[in-house]
Protein backbone atom coordinates (compact mmCIF):
# COMPACT_ATOMS: atom_id res chain seq x y z
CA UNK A 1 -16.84 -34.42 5.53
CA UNK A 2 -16.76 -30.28 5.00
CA UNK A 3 -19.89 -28.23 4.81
CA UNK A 4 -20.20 -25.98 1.81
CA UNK A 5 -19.39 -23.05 4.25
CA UNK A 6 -16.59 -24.87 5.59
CA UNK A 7 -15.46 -25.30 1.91
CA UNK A 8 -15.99 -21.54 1.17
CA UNK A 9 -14.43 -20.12 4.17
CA UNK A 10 -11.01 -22.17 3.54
CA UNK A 11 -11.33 -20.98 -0.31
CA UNK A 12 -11.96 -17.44 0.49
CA UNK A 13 -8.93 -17.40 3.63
CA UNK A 14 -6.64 -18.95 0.70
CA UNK A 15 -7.73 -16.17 -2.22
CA UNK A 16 -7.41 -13.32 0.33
CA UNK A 17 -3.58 -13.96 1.11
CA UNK A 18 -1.29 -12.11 -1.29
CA UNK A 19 1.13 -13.74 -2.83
CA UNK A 20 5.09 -12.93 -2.47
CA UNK A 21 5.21 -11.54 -6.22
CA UNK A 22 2.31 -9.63 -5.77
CA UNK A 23 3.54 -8.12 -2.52
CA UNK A 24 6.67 -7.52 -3.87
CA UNK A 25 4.80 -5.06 -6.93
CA UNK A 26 2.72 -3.78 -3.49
CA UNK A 27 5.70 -2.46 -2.44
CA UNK A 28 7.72 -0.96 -5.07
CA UNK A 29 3.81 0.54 -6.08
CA UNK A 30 4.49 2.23 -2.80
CA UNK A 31 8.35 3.39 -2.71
CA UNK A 32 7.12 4.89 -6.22
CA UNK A 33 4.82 6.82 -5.26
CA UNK A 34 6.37 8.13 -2.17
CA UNK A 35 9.36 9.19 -4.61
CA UNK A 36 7.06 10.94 -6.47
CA UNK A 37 5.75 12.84 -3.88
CA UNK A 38 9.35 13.83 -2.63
CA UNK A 39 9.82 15.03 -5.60
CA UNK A 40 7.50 17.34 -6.12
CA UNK A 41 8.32 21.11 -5.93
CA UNK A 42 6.36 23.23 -2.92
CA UNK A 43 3.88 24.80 -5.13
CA UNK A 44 2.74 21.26 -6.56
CA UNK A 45 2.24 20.12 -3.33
CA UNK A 46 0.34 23.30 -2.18
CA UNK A 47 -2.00 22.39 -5.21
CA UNK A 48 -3.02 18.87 -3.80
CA UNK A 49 -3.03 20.26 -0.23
CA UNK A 50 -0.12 18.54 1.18
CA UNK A 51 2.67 20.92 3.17
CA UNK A 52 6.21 20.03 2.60
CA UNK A 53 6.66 18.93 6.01
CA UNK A 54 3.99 16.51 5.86
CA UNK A 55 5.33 15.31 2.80
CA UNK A 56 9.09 14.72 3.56
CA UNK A 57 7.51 12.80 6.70
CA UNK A 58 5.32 10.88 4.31
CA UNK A 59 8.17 10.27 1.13
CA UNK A 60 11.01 8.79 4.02
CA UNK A 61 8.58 5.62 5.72
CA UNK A 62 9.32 2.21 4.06
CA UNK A 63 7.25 0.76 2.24
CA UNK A 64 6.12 -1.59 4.47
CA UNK A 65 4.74 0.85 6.25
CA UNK A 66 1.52 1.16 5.12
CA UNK A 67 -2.31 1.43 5.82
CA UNK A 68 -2.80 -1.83 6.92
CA UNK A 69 -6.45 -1.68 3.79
CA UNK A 70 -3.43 -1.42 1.07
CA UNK A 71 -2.06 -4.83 2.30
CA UNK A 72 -5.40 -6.86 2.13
């Protein structure tokens, strides 16, 4: 027989994984916003604080690569 925490912990491990779909938005979330930020023109991205090298680094990873916090 489970515990109540035993219960809880296998209903909390199965909430926190993310679902394909879900993942799937995750990731085109991402690519979106990194084309965005490619295409913004030098001045816009001297308003947020963000040079255009740092930017071009930033717009070209996959989307995949990510801060492993977005993922959870």
């Amino acid at each position: 027989m489970m515990t109540l925490s035993e219960k809880f912990g296998a209903y909390a491990q199965r909430r926190s994984r993310k679902t394909l779909v879900s993942r799937i938005f995750l990731f085109l979330s991402i690519w979106r916003e990194r084309a965005a930020l490619a295409d913004l023109d030098p001045h816009m991205l001297e308003d947020i604080g963000v040079s255009e090298a740092r930017a071009k680094s930033e717009s070209t990873r996959p989307a995949w690569d990510a801060p492993s916090r977005w993922m959870n």
